[in-house]
C-alpha atoms as a PDB file:
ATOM      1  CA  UNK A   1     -21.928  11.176  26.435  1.00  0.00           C
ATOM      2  CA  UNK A   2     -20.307   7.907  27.682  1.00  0.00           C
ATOM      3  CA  UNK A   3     -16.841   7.031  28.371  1.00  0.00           C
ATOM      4  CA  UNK A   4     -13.893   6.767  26.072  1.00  0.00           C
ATOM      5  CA  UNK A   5     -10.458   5.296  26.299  1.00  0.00           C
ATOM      6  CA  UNK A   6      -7.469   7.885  24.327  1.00  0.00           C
ATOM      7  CA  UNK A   7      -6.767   7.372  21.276  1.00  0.00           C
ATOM      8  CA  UNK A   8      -3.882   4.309  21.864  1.00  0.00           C
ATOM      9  CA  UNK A   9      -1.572   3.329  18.917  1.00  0.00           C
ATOM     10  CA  UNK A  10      -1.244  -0.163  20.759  1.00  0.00           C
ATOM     11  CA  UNK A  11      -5.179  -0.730  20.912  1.00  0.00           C
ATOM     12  CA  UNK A  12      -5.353  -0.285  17.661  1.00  0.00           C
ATOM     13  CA  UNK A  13      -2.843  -2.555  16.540  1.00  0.00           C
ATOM     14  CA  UNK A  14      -4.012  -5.363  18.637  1.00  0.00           C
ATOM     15  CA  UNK A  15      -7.615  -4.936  16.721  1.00  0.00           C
ATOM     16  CA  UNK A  16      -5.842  -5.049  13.998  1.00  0.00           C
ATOM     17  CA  UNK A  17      -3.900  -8.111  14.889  1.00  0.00           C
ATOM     18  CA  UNK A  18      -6.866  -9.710  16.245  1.00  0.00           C
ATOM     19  CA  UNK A  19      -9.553  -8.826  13.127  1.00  0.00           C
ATOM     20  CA  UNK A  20      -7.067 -10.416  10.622  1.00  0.00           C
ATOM     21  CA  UNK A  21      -6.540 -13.340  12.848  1.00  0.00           C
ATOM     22  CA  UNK A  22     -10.357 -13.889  12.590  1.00  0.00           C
ATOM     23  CA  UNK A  23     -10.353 -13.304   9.122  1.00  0.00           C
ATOM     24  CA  UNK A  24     -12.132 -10.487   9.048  1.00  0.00           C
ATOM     25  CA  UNK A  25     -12.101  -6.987   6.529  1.00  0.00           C
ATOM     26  CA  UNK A  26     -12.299  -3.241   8.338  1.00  0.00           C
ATOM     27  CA  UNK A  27     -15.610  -3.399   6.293  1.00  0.00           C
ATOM     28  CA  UNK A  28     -16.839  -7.007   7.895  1.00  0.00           C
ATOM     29  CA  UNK A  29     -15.751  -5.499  11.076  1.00  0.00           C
ATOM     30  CA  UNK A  30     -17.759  -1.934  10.663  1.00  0.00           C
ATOM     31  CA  UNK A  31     -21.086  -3.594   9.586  1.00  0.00           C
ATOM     32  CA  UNK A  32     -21.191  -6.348  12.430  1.00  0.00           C
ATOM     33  CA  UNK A  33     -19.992  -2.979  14.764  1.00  0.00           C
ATOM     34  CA  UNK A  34     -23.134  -1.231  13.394  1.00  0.00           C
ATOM     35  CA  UNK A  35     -25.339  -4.124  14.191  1.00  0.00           C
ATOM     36  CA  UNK A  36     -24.607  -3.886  17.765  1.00  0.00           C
ATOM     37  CA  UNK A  37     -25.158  -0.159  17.788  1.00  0.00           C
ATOM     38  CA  UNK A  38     -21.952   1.670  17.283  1.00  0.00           C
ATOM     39  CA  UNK A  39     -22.351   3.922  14.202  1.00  0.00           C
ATOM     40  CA  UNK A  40     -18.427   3.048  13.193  1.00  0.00           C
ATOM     41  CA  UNK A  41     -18.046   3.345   9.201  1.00  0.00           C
ATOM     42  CA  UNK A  42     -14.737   1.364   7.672  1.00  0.00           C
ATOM     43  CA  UNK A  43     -13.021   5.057   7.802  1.00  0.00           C
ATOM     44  CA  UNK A  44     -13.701   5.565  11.596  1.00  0.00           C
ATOM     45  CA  UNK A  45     -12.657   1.819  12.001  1.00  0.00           C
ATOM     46  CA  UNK A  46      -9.104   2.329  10.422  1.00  0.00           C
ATOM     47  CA  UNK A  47      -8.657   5.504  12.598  1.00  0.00           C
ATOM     48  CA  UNK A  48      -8.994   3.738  15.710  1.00  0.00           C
ATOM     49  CA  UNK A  49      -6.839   1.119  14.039  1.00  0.00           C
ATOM     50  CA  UNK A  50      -4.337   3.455  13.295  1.00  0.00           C
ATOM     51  CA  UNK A  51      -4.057   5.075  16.553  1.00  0.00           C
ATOM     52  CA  UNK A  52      -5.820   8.250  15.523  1.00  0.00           C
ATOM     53  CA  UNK A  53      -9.278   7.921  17.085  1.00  0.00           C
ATOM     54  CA  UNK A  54     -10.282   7.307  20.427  1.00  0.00           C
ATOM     55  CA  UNK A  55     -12.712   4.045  20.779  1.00  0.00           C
ATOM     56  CA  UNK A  56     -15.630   4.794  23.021  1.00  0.00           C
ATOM     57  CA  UNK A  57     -16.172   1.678  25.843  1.00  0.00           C
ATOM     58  CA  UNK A  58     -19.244   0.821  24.265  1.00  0.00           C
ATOM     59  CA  UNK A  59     -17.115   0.345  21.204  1.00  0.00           C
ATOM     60  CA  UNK A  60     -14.093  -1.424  22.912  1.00  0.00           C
ATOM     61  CA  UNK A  61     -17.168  -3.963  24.543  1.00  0.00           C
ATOM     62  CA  UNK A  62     -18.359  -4.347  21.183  1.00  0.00           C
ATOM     63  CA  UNK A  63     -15.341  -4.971  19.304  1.00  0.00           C
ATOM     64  CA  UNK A  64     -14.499  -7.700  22.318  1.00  0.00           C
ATOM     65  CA  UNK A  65     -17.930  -9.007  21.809  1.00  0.00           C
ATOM     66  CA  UNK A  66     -17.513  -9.598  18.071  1.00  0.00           C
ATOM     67  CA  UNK A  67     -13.768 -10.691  18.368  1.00  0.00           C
ATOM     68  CA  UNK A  68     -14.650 -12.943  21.189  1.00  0.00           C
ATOM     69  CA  UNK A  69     -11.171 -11.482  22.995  1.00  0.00           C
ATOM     70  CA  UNK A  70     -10.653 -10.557  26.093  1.00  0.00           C
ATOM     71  CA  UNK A  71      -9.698  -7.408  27.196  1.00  0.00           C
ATOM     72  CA  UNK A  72      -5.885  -7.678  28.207  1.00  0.00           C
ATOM     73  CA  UNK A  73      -6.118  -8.773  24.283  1.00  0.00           C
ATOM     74  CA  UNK A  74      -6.597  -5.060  23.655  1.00  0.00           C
ATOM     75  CA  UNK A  75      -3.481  -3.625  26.045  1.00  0.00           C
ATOM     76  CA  UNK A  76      -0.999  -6.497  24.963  1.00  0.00           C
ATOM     77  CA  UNK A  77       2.185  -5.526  23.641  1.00  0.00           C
END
């Protein structure tokens, strides 16, 4: 099983913050997510989004990957 970061209300919000500032739907998100391996539905997405589900580090390297952020984008307050 690999490595996962607590669920964080802040990560979420900031890929929140940084999907809509890309333009992009929790369902955009999920599919291009899926793509690279992570089996993350819409549902799993808002969780994480919401604070409620942890995000694995493959996940978290996806996400960055797709968002083209860096990752002090994810612990910004």
């Amino acid at each position: 099983m690999g490595q996962s970061i607590k669920a964080d209300k802040n990560i979420g919000e900031n890929i929140r913050k940084w999907r809509n500032a890309k333009g992009m739907t929790q369902e955009q998100l999920s599919a291009q997510l899926q793509v690279c391996g992570c089996d993350i539905s819409r549902g799993t997405l808002a969780k994480i989004e919401a604070g409620i589900r942890h995000i694995s580090v493959k996940e978290l390297n996806a996400v960055k990957a797709i968002l083209d952020i860096a990752y002090d984008d994810f612990f910004t307050q």
